[in-house]
C-alpha atoms as a PDB file:
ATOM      1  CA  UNK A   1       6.647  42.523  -3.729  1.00  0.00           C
ATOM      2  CA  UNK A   2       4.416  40.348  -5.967  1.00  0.00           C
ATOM      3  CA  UNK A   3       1.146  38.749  -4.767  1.00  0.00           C
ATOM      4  CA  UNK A   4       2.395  35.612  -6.442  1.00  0.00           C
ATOM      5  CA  UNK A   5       4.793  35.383  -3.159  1.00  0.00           C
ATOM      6  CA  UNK A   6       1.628  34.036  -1.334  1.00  0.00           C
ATOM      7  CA  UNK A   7       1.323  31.353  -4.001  1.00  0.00           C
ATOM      8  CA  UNK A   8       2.267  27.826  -1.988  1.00  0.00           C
ATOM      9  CA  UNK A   9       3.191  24.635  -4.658  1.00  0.00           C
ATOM     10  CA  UNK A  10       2.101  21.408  -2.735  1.00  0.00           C
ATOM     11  CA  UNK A  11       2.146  18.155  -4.078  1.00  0.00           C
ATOM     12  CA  UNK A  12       0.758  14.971  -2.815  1.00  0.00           C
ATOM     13  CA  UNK A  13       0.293  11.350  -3.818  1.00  0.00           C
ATOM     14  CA  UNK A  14      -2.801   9.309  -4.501  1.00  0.00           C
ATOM     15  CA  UNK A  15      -0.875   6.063  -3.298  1.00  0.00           C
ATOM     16  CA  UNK A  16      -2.197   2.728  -4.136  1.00  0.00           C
ATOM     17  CA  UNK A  17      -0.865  -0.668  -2.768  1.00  0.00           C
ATOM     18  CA  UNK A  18      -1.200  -4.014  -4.482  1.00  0.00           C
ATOM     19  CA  UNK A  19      -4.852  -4.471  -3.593  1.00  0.00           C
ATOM     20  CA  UNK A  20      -5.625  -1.450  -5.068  1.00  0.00           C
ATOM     21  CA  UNK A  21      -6.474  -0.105  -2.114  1.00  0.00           C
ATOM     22  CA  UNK A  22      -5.538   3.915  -1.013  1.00  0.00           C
ATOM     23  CA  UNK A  23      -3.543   5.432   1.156  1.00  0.00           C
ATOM     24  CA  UNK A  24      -4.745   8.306   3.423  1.00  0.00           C
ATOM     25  CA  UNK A  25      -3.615  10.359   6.378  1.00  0.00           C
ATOM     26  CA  UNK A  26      -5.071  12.296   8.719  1.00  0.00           C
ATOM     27  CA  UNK A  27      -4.124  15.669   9.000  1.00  0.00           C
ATOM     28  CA  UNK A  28      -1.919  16.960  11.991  1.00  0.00           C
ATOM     29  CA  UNK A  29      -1.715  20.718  10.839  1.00  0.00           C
ATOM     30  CA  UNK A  30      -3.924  23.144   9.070  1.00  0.00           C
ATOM     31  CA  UNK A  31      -5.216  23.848   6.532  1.00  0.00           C
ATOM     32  CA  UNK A  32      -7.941  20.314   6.885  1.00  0.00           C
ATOM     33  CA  UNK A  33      -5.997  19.771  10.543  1.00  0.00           C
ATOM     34  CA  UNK A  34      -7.694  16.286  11.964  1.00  0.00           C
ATOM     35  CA  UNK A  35      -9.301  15.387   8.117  1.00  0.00           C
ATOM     36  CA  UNK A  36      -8.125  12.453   6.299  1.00  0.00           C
ATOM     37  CA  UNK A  37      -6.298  14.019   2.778  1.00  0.00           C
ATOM     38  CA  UNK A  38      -3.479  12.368   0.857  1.00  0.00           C
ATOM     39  CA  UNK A  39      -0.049  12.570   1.975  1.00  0.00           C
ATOM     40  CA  UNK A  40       1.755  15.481   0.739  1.00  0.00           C
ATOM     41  CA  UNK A  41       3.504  18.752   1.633  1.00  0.00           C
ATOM     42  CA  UNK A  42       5.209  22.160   0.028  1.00  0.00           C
ATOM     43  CA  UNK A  43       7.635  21.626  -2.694  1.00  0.00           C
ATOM     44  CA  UNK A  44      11.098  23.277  -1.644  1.00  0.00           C
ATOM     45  CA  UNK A  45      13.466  25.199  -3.984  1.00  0.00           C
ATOM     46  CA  UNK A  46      15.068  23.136  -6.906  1.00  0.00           C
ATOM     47  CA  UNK A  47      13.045  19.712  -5.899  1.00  0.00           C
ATOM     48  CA  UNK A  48      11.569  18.540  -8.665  1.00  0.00           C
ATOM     49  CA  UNK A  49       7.222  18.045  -8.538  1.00  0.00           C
ATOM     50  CA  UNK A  50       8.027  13.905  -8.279  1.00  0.00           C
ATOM     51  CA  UNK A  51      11.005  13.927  -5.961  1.00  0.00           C
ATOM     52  CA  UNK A  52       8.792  16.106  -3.757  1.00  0.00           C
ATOM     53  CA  UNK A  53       6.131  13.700  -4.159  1.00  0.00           C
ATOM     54  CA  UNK A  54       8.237  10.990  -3.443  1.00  0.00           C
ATOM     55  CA  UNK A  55       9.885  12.581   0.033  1.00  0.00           C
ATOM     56  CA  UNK A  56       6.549  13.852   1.265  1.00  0.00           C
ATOM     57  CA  UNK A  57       5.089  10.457   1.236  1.00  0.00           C
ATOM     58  CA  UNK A  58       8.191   9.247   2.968  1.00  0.00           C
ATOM     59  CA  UNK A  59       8.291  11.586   5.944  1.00  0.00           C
ATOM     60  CA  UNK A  60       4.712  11.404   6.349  1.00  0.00           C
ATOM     61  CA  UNK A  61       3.970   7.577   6.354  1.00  0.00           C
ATOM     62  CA  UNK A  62       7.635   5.908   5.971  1.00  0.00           C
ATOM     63  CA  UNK A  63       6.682   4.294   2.012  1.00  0.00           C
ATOM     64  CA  UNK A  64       8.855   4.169  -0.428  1.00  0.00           C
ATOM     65  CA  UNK A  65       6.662   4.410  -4.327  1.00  0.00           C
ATOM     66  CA  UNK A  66       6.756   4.752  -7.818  1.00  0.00           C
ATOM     67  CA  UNK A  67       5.398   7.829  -9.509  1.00  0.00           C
ATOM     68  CA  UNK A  68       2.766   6.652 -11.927  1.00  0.00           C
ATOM     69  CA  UNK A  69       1.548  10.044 -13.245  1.00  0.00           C
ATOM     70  CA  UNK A  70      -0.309  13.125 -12.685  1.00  0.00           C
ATOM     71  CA  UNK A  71      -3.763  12.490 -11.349  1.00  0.00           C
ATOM     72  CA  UNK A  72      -4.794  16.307 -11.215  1.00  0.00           C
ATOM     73  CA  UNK A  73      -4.201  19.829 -10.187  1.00  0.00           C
ATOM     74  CA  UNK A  74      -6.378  21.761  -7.524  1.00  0.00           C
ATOM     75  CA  UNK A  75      -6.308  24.495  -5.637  1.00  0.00           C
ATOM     76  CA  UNK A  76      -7.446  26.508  -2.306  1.00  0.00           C
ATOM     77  CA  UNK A  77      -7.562  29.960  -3.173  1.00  0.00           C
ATOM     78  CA  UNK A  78      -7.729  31.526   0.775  1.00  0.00           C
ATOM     79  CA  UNK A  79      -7.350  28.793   3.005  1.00  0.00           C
ATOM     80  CA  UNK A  80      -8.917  30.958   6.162  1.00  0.00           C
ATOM     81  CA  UNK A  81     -11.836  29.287   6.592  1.00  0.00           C
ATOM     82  CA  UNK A  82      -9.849  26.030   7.028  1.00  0.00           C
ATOM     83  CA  UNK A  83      -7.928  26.970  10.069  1.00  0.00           C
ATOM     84  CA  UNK A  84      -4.931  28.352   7.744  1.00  0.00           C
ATOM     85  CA  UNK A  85      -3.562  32.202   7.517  1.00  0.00           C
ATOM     86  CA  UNK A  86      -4.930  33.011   4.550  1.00  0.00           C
ATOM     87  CA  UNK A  87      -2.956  31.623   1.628  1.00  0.00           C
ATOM     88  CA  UNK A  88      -3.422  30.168  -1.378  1.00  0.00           C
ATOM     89  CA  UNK A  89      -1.995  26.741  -2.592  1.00  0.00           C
ATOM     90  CA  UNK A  90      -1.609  25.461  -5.925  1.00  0.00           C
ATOM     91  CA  UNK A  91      -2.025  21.211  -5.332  1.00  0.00           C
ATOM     92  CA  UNK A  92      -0.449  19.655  -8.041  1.00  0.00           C
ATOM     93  CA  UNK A  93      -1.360  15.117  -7.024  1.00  0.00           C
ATOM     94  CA  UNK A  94       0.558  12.536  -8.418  1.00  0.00           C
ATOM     95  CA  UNK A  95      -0.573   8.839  -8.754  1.00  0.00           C
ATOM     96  CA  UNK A  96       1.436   6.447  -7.226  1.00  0.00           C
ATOM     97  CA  UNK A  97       2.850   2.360  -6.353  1.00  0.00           C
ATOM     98  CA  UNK A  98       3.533   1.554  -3.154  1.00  0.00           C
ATOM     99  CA  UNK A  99       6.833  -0.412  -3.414  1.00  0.00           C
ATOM    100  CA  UNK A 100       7.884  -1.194  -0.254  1.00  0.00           C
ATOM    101  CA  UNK A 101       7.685  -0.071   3.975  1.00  0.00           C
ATOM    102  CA  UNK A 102       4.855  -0.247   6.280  1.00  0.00           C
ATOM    103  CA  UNK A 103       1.933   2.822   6.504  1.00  0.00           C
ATOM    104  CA  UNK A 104       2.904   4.744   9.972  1.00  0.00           C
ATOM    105  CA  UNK A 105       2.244   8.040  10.441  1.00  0.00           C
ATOM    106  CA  UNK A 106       5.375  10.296  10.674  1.00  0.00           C
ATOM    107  CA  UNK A 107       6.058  14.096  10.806  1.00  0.00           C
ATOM    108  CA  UNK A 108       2.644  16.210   9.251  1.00  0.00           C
ATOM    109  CA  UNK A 109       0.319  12.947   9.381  1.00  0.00           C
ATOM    110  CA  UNK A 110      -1.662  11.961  12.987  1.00  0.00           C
ATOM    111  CA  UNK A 111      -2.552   8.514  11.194  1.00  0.00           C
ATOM    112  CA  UNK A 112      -2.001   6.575   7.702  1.00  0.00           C
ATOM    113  CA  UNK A 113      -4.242   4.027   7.314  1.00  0.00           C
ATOM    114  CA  UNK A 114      -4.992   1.861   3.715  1.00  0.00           C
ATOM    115  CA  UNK A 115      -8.562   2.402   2.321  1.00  0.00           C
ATOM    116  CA  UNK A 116     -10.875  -0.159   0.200  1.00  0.00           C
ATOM    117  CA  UNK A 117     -11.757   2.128  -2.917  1.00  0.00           C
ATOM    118  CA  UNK A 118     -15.067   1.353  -2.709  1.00  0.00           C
ATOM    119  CA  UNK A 119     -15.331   2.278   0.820  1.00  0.00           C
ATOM    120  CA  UNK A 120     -13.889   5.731   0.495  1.00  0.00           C
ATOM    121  CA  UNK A 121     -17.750   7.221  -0.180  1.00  0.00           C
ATOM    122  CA  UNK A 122     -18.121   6.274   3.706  1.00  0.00           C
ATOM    123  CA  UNK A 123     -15.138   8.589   4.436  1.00  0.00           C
ATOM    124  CA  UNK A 124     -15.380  12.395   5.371  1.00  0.00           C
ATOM    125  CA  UNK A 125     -13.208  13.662   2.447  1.00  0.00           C
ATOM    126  CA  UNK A 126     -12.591  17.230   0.415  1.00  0.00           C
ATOM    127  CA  UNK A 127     -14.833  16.678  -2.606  1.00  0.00           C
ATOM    128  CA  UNK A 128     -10.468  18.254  -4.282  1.00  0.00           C
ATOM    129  CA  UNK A 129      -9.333  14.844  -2.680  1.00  0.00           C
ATOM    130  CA  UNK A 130     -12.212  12.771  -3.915  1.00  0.00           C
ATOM    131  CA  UNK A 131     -11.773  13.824  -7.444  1.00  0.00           C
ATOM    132  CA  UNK A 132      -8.203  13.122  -7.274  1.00  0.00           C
ATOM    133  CA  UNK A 133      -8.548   9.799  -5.989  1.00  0.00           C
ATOM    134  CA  UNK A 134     -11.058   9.206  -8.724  1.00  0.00           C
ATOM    135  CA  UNK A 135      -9.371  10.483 -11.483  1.00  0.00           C
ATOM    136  CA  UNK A 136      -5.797   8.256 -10.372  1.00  0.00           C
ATOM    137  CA  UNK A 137      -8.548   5.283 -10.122  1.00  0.00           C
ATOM    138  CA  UNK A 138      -9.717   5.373 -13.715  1.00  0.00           C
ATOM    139  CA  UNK A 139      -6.145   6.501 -15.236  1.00  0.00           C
ATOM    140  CA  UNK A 140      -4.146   3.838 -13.274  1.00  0.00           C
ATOM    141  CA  UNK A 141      -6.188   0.829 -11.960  1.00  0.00           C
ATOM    142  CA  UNK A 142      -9.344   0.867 -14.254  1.00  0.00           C
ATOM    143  CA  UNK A 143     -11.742   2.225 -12.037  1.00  0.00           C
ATOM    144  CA  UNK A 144     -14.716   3.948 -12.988  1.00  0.00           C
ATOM    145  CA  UNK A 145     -17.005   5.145 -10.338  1.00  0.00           C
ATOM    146  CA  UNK A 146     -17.940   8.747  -9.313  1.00  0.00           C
ATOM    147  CA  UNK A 147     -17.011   9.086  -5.187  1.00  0.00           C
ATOM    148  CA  UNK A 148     -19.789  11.445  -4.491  1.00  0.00           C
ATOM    149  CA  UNK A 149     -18.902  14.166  -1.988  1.00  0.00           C
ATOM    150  CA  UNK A 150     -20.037  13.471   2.100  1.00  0.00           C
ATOM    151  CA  UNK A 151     -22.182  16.209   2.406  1.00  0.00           C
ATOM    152  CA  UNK A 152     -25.838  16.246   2.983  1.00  0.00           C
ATOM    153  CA  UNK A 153     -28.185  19.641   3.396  1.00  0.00           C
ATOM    154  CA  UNK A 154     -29.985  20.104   5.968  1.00  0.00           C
ATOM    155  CA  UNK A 155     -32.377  22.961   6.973  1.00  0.00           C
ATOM    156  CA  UNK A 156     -31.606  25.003   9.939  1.00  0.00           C
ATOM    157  CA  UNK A 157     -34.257  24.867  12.473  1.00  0.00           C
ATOM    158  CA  UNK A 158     -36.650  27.574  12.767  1.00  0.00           C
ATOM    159  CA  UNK A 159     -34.621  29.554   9.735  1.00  0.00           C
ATOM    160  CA  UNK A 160     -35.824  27.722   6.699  1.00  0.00           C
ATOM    161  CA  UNK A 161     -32.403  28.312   5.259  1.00  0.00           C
ATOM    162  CA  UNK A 162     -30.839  24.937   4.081  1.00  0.00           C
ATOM    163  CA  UNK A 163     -27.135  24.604   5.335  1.00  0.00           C
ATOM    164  CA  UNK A 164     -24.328  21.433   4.210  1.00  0.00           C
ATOM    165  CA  UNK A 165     -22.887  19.231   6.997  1.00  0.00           C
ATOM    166  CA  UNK A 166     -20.371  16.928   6.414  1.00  0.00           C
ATOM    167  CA  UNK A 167     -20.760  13.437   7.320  1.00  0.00           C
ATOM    168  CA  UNK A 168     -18.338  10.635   8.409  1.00  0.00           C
ATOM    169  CA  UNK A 169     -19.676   7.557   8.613  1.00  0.00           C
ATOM    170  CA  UNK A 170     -17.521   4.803  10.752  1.00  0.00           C
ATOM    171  CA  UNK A 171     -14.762   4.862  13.262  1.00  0.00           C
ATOM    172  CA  UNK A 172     -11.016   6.245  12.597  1.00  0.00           C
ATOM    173  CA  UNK A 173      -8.995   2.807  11.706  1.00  0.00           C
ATOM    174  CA  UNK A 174      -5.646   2.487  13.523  1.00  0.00           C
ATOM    175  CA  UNK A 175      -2.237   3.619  12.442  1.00  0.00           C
ATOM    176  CA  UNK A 176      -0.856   1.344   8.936  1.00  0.00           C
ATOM    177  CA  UNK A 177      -3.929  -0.498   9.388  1.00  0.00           C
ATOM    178  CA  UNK A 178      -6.667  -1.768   6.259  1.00  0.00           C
ATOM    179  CA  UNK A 179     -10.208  -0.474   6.221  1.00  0.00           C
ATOM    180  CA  UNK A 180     -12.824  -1.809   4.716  1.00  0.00           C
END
């Protein structure tokens, strides 16, 4: 049996609404379980990359959108030190227009909540995710600014060794909710 059996294709959606704001969910499972990512999920056998796109933001937040384009391809290699079993996943993200239905989370998402672009550096996010969002920004509503990742480093006490912490700055917004 081939290695490339291990291989998962996800796709996901960097969903924007007609304030330009984003769309992100909080994750329910692993890999990222409890971190706010874009909704998205495995591609199944003969589903195109879009239609998948397009059913995996369904089930997890009840929208309905239009594909704009591809935003980006990324990757986790082993996904272990996430809280997953050791895979790897090929991400393929999608831009997208909301078109119509309400943000609620549904089956893989704990919470879907809308997100000020601008605001999103105040967010705990996978620097993957941030370049995603970034990249749909400047291809499909003119945006140009770098999201810089929410890490910091910080020296371990009494080691001298400098270690990154992630940082989330501000309280979890509620279900279908805006945040500024």
């Amino acid at each position: 049996m081939s290695d490339s059996a291990n291989i998962i294709v996800a796709v996901a959606g960097v969903v924007w609404n007609q304030e330009d704001q984003v769309l992100l969910i909080r994750r329910r499972n692993p890999p990222r379980a409890g971190q706010w990512s874009l909704p998205g999920g495995k591609l199944e056998r003969g589903e195109t990359l879009e239609a998948a796109v397009r059913r995996e933001i369904r089930e997890e937040t009840g929208l309905e959108v239009e594909i704009l384009g591809l935003a980006g391809v990324a990757e986790i290699v082993d996904d272990t030190g996430l809280g997953g079993s050791g895979r790897h996943y090929v991400l393929i993200d999608y831009s997208a227009r909301l078109v119509s239905g309400e943000a609620v989370a549904g089956s893989d998402a704990a919470d879907a909540t809308w997100f000020d672009y601008a605001g999103l550096s105040r967010i705990a996010l996978w620097d993957e995710t941030r370049r995603m969002i970034a990249e749909s920004a400047r291809k499909e509503i003119g945006k140009d600014v770098q999201l810089r990742p929410n890490t910091r480093v910080r020296k371990e006490r009494g080691t001298g060794r400098a270690r990154r912490q992630g940082v989330s700055i501000g309280a979890p917004a509620s279900r279908g909710r805006f945040c500024r």
